[in-house]
Protein backbone atom coordinates (compact mmCIF):
# COMPACT_ATOMS: atom_id res chain seq x y z
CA UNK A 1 26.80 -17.48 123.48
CA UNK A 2 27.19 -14.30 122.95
CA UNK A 3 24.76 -13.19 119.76
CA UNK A 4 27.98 -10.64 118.53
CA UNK A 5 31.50 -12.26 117.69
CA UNK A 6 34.08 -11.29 120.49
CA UNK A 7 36.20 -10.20 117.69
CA UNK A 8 35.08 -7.62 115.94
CA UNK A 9 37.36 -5.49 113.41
CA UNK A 10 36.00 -1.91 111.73
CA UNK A 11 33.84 -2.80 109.06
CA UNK A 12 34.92 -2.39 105.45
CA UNK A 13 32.57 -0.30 103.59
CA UNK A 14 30.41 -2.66 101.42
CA UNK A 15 28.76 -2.54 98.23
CA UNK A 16 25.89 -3.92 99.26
CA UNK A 17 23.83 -2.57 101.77
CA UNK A 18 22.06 -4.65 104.69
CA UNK A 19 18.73 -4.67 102.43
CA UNK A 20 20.20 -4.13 99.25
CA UNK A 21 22.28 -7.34 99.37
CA UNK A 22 20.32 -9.71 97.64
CA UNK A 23 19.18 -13.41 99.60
CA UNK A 24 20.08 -16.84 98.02
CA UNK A 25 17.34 -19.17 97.16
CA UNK A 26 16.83 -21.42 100.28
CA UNK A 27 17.99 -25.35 99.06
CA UNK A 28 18.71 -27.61 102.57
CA UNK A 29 21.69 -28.82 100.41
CA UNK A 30 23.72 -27.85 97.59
CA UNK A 31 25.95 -30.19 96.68
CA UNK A 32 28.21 -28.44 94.34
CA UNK A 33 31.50 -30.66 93.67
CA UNK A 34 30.77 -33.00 96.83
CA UNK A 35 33.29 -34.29 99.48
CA UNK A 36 35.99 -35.98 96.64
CA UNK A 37 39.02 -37.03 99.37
CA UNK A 38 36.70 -38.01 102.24
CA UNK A 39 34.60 -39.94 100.75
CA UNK A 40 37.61 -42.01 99.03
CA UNK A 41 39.13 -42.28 102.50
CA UNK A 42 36.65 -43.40 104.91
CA UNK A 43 36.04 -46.68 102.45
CA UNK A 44 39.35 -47.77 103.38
CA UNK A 45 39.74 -50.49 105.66
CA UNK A 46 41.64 -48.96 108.82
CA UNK A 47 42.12 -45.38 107.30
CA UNK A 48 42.30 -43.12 110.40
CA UNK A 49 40.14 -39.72 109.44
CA UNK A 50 39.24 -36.39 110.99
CA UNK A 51 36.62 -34.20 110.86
CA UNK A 52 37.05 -30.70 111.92
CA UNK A 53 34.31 -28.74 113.05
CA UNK A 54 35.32 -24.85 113.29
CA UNK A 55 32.39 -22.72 114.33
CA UNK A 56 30.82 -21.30 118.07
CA UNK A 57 28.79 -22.11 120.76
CA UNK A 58 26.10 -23.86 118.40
CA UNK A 59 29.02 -26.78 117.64
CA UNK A 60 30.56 -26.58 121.07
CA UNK A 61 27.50 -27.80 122.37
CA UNK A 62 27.13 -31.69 122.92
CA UNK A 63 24.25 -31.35 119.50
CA UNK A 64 25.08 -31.65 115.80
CA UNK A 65 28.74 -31.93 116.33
CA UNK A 66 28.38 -35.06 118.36
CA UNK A 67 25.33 -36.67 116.45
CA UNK A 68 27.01 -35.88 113.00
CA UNK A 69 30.25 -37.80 113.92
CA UNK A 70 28.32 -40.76 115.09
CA UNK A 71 26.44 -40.52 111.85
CA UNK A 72 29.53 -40.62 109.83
CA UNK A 73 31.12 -43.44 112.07
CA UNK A 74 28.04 -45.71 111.69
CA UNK A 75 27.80 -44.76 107.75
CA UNK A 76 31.48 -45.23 107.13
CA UNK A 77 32.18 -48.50 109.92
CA UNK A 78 35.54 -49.39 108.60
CA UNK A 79 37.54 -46.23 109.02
CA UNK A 80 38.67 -44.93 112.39
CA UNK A 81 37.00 -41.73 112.26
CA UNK A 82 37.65 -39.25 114.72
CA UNK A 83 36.88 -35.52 115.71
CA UNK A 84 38.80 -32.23 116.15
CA UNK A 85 36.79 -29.54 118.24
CA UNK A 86 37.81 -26.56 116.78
CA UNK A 87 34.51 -24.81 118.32
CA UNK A 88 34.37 -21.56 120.34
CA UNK A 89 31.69 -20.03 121.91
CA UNK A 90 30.36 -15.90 120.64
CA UNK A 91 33.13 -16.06 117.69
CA UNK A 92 32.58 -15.26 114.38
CA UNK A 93 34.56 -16.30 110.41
CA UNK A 94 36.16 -12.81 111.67
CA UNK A 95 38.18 -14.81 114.44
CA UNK A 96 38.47 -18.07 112.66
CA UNK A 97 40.05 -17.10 109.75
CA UNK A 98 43.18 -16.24 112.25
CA UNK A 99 42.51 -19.58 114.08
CA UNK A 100 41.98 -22.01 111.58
CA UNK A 101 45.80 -22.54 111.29
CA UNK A 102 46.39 -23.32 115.00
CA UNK A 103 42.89 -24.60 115.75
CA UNK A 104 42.12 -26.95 112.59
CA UNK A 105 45.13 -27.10 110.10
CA UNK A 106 48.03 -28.59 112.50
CA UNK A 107 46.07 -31.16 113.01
CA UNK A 108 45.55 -32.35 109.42
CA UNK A 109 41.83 -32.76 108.93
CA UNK A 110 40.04 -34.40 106.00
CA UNK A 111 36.71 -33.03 106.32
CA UNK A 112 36.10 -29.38 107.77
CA UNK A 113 32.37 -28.48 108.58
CA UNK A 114 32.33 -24.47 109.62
CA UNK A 115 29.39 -23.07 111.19
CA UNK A 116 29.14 -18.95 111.69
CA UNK A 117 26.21 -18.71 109.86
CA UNK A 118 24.98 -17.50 113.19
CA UNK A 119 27.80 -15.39 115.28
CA UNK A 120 28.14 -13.49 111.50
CA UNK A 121 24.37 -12.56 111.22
CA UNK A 122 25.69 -8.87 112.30
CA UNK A 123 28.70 -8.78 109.51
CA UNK A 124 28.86 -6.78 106.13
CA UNK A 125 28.38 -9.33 103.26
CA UNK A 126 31.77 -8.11 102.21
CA UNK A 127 33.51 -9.03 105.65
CA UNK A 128 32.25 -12.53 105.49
CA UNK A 129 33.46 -12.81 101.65
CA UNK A 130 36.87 -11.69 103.34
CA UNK A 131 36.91 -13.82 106.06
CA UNK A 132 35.52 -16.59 104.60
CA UNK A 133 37.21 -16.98 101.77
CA UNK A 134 40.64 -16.29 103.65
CA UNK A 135 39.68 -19.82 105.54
CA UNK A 136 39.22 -21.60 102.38
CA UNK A 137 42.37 -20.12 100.88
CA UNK A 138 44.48 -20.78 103.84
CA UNK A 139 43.24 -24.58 103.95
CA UNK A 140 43.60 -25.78 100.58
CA UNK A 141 47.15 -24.13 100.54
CA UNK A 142 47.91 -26.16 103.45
CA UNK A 143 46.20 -28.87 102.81
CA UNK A 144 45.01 -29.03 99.48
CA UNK A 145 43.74 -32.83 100.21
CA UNK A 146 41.19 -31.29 102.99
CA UNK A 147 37.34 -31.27 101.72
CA UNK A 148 35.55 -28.69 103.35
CA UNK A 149 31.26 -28.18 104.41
CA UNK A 150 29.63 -25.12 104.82
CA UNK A 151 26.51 -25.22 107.25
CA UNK A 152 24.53 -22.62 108.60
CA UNK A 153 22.19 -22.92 111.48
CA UNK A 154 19.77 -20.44 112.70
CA UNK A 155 17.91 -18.33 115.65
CA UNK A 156 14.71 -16.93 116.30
CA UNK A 157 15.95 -13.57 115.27
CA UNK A 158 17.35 -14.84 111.98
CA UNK A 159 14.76 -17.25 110.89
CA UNK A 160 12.52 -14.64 109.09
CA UNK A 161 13.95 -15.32 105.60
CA UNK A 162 13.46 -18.96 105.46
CA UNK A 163 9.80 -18.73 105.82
CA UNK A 164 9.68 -16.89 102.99
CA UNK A 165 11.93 -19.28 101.09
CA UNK A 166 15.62 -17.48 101.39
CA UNK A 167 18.51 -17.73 103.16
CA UNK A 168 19.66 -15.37 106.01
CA UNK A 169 21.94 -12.60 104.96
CA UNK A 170 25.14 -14.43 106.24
CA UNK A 171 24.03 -17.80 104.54
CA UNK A 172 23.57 -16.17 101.50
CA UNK A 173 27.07 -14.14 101.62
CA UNK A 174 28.82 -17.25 102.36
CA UNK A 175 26.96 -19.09 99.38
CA UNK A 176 29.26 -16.62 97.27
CA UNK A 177 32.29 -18.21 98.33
CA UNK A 178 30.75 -21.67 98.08
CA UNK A 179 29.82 -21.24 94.79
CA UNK A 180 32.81 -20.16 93.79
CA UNK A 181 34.58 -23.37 95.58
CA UNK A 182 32.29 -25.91 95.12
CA UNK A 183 31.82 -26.09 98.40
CA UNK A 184 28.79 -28.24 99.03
CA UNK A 185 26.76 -26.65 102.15
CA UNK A 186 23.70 -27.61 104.24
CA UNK A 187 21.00 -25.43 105.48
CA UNK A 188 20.23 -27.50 108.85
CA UNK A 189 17.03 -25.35 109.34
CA UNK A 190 15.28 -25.52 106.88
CA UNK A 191 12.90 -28.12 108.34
CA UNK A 192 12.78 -26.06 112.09
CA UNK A 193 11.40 -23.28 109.96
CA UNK A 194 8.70 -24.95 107.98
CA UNK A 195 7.94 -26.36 111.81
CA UNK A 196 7.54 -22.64 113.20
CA UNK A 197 5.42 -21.40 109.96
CA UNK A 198 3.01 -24.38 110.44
CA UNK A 199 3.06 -24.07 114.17
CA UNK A 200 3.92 -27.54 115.05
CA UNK A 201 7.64 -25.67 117.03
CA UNK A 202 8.27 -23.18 119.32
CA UNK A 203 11.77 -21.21 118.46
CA UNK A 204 12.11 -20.17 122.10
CA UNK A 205 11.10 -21.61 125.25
CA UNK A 206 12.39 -23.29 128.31
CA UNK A 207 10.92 -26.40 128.80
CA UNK A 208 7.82 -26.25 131.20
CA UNK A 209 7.73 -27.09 134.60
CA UNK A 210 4.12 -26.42 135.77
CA UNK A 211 1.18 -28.41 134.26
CA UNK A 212 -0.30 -25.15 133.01
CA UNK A 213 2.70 -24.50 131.04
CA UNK A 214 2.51 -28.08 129.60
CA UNK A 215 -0.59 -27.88 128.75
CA UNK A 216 0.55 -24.32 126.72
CA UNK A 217 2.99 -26.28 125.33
CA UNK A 218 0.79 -28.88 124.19
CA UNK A 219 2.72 -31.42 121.70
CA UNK A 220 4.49 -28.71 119.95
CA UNK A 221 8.21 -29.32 119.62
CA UNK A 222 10.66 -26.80 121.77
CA UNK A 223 13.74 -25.84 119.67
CA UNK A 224 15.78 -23.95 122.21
CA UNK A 225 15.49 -22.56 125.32
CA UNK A 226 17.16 -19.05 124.42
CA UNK A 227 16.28 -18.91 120.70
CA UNK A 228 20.00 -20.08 120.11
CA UNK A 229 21.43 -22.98 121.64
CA UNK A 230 18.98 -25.82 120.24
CA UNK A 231 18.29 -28.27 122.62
CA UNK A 232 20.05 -31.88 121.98
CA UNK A 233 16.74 -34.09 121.51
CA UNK A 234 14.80 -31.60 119.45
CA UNK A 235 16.56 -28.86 117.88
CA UNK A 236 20.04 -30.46 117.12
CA UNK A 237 18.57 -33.84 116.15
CA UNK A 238 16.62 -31.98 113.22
CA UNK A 239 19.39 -30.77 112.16
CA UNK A 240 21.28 -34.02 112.45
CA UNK A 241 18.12 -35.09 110.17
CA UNK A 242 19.38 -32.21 107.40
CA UNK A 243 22.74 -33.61 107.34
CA UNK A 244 21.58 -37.45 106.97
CA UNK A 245 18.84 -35.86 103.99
CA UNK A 246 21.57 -34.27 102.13
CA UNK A 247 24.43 -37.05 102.55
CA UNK A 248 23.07 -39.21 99.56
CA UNK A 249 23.32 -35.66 97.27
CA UNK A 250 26.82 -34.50 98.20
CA UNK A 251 27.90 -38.34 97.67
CA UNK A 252 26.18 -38.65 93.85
CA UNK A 253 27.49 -35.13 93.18
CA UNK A 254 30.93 -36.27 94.23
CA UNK A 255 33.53 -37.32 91.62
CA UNK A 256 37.09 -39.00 91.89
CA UNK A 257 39.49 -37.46 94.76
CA UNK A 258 41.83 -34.85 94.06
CA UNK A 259 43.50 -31.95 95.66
CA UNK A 260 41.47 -28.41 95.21
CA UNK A 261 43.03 -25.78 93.23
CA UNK A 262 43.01 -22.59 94.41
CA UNK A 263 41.57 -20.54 91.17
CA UNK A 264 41.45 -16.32 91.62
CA UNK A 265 40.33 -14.96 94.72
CA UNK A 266 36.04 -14.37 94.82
CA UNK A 267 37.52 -11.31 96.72
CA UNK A 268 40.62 -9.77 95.98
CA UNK A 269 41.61 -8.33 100.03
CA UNK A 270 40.68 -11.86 101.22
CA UNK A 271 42.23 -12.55 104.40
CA UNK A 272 44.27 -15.36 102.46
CA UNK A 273 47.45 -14.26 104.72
CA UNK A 274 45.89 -14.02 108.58
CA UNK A 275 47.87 -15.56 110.78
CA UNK A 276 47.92 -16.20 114.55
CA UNK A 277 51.67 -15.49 116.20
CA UNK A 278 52.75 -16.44 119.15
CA UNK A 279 53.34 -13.43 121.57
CA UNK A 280 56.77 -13.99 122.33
CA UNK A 281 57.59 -12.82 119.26
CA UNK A 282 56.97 -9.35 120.32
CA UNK A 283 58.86 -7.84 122.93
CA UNK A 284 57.66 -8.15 126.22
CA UNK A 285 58.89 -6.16 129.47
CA UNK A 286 60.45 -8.33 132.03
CA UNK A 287 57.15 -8.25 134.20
CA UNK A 288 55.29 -10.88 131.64
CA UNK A 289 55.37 -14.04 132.70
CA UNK A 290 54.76 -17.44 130.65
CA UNK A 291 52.27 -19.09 132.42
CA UNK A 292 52.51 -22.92 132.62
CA UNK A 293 49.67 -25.31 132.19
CA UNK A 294 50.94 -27.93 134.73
CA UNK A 295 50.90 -25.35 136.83
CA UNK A 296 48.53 -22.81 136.46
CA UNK A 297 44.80 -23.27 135.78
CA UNK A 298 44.40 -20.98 133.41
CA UNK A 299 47.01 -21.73 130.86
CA UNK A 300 45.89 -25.37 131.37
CA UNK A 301 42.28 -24.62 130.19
CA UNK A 302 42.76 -22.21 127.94
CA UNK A 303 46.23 -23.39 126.57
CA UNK A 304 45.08 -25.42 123.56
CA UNK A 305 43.67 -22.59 122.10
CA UNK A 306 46.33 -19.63 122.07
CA UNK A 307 49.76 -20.14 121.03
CA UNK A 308 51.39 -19.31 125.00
CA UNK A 309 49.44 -17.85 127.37
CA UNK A 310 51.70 -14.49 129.11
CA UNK A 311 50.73 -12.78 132.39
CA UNK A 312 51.59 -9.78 133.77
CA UNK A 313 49.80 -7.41 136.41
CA UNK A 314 51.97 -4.76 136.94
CA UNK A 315 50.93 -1.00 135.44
CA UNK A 316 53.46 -0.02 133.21
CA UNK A 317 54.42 -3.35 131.76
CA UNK A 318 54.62 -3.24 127.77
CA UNK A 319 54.37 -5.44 124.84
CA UNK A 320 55.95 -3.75 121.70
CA UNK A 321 55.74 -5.06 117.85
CA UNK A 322 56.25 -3.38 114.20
CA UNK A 323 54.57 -5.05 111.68
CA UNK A 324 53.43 -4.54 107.87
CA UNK A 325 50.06 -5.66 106.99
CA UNK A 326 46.56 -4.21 107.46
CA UNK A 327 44.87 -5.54 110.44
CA UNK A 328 46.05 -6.42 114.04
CA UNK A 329 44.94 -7.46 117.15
CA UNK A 330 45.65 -8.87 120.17
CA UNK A 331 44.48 -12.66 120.95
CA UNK A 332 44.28 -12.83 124.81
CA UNK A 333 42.05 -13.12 128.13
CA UNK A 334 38.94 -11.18 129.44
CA UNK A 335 38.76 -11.59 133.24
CA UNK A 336 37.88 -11.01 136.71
CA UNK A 337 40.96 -9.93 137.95
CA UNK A 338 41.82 -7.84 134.37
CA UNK A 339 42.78 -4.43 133.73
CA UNK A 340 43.10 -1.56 131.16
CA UNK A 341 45.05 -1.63 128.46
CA UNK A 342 46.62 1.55 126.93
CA UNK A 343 46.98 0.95 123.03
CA UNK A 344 49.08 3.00 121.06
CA UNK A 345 49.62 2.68 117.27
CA UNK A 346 52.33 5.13 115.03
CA UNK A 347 52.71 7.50 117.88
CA UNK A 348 49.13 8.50 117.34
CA UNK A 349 46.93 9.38 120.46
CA UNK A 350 47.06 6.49 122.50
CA UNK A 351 43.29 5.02 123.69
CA UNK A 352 42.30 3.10 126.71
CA UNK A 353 40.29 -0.50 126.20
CA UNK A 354 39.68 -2.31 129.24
CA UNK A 355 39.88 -6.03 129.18
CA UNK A 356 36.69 -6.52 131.25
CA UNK A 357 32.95 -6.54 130.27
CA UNK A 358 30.00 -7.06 131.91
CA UNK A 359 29.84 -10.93 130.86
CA UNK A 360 33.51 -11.32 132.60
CA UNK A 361 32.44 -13.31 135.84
CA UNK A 362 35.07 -15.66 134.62
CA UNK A 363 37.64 -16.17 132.67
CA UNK A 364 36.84 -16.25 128.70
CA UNK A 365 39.13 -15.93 125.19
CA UNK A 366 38.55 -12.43 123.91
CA UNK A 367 40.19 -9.99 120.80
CA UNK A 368 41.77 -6.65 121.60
CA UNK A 369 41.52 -4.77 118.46
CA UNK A 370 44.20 -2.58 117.40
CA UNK A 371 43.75 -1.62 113.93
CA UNK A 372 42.10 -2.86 110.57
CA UNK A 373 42.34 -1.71 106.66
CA UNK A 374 45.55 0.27 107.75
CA UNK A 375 47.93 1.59 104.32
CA UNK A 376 51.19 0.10 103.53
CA UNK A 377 54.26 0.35 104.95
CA UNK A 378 55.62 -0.32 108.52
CA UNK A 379 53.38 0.16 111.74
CA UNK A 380 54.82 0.63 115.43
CA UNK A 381 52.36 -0.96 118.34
CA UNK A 382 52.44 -0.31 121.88
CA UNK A 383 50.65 -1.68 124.50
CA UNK A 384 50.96 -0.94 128.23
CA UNK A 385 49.20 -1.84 131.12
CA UNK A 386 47.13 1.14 133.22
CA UNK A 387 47.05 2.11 136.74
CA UNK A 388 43.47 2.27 137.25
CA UNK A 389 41.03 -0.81 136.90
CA UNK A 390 37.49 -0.43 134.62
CA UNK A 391 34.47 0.20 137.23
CA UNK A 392 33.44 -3.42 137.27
CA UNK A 393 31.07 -2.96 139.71
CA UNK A 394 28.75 -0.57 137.17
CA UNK A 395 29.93 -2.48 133.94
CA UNK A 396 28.76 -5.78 135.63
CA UNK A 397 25.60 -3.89 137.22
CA UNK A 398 24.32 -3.73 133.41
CA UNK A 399 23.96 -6.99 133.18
CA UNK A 400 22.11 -7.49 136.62
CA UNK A 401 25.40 -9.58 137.90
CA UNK A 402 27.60 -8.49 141.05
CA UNK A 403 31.10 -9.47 142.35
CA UNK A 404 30.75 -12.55 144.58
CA UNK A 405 34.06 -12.11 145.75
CA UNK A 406 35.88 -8.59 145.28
CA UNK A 407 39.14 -9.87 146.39
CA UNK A 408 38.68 -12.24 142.95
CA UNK A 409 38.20 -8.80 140.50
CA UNK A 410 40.99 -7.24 142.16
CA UNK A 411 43.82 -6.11 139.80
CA UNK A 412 44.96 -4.91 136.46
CA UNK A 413 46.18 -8.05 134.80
CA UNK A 414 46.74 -8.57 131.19
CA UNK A 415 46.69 -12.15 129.39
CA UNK A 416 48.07 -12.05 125.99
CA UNK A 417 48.05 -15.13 123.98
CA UNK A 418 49.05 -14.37 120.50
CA UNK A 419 49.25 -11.58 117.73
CA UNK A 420 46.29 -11.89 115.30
CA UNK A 421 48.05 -9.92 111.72
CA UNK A 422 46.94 -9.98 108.21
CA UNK A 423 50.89 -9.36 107.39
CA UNK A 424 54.55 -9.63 109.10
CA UNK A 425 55.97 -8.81 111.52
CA UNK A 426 59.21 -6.59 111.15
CA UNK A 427 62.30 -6.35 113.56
CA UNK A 428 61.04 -9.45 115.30
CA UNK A 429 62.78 -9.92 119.22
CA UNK A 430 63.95 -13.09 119.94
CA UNK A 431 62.00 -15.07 122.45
């Protein structure tokens, strides 16, 4: 995981600064108004349930996503409860709020954990109120049934505040929303970090090889070998332990089921209305292609994540929208064998943004930002593919990596997925 979101909008100015924003009390639970619909459900004899989990790399990994669900299945033995992975690695609330539709909602949860405690450590206080709140919003006018868990996990580099008894910035920005929910949420670190004050844990170390480094070691406990990614028998199972220490306080906070009102926005430019649309809906040149999963291998792995997966390789190739709203971007691929787009909003001076990086030695989902906190009225995008490749040799070079195979970076490809627009599209093509 990447420790930045790979979508990343302007900022909004904020009125609070990075040290003038003030922490939230660290509490490993607050309960607020409990889990009302779950908890009726999984009592049920039979009742099929799912739990979403929307976050990054932290869920994705085989850890508290995995031990949580078996928790819940052992607590709750006579409903058929069941999972949806709605995890992706180095993204932040900034992504999900556009996802959480396609990702999560379609596939009617009960229960939605989300965990970007983490991959939002670098947002303003006021994007994460945005973003945040624009997930609640869009679930509970969906699905107004669906109970929803905050939980916020932690790195080395973030950790500072619990020792002295807060929460991390993001934590403490998404408590806002929470509190003005009810959203019960659950500080899973608040036991690593009395474990690194005392010394009895080590945030960040691979696990010794050599009997020198063992006997460094000693019998502390190793949370993770990058800081990060906790590893499944130490790190995640203490903060499986969080989750079964606050279960007994979100159940005796929890009254009778009902579906959540939405009361007045916490923020009032929420991202209540991002949406995810599919990219046929724009007009693309004859050279884009709609790439088939049966087929091809990489609409088959990343085709449950982006409405259709489009390829085309050819310079000159365009994709063409109008739209009102505020923000837009471009859900698609980073790869090997990507090019350059040339992005052009309102007739302005177009700009060049390659769709490479130096972490592209494969194929990964990626965000290719347009425009954010634009005025009203209607907005004209084009997008065209450039002759000339990024220097992927240098931009990879940064990262100490090199091409294994230069017949594999080849090309100027472009893999658009879907529109990511706080707004409508106007003029729409048909597909």
């Amino acid at each position: 995981m990447r420790f930045t979101a790979l979508f990343v909008f302007v900022f909004a100015s904020s009125v609070f600064g990075a040290e003038e924003f003030p922490l939230a009390p660290a509490v490993e639970c607050a309960p607020r108004a409990g889990l009302p619909n779950f908890l009726s459900k999984v009592v049920v004899p039979g009742a099929e349930v799912r739990i979403a989990y929307l976050g990054g790399s932290i869920t994705a990994q085989e850890g508290w996503r995995p031990k949580s669900l078996a928790f819940l299945q052992k607590t709750y033995p006579k409903a058929k409860i069941t999972q949806i992975n709605a995890a992706i690695g180095g993204t932040g609330s900034d992504l999900g709020v556009f996802r959480v539709q396609h990702d999560v909602l379609d596939f009617k949860p009960d229960l939605m954990f989300i965990e970007f405690a983490v991959n939002d450590g670098g947002q303003s206080p006021a994007n994460i109120f945005k973003y945040m709140e624009g997930i609640v919003r869009q679930t509970w006018k969906a699905l107004p049934e669906c109970d929803i868990c905050f939980v916020y996990t932690v790195t080395d580099t973030l950790i500072g505040p619990l020792y002295e008894g807060k929460l991390p910035r993001a934590a403490s920005a998404m408590e806002k929303i929470a509190d003005h929910y009810g959203i019960p949420s659950i500080e899973l670190a608040m036991e690593v970090a009395k474990l690194a004050k005392e010394g009895k844990l080590i945030l960040k170390m691979k696990k010794p090889v050599t009997d020198e480094e063992k006997a460094k070691v000693g019998d502390k406990m190793l949370f993770a070998p990058d800081g990060v990614h906790p590893y499944p028998e130490t790190g995640h199972e203490l903060y499986l332990q969080a989750i079964e220490r606050s279960w007994p306080l979100i159940v005796a906070a929890t009254g009778e089921n009902r579906a959540h009102q939405l009361k007045a926005p916490f923020t009032a430019d929420n991202y209540e209305n991002a949406k995810m649309i599919p990219i046929e809906r724009a007009h693309l040149s004859a050279g884009f292609v709609k790439l088939d999963p049966a087929k091809d291998l990489m609409a088959k792995r990343f085709g449950n994540r982006v409405p259709s997966l489009y390829r085309a390789d050819q310079p000159g190739e365009t994709i063409t929208f109008a739209f009102k709203g505020k923000s837009v971007a471009i859900y698609d691929l980073l790869a090997p064998d990507a090019g350059q787009m040339i992005v052009s909003l309102d007739g302005k001076a177009p700009v060049m943004r390659a769709r490479f990086d130096a972490f592209t030695t494969y194929p990964r989902l990626g965000t290719l930002a347009i425009a954010s906190e634009l005025g009203s009225g209607v907005h004209h995008v084009k997008l065209e593919i450039g002759k000339d490749q990024p220097d992927k040799v240098k931009i990879l070079a940064t990262r100490g990596e090199k091409m294994d195979d230069p017949k594999r970076f080849d090309g100027t490809a472009f893999y658009p997925g879907g529109i990511l627009l706080v707004g409508e599209l106007v003029g729409e093509e048909a597909p």
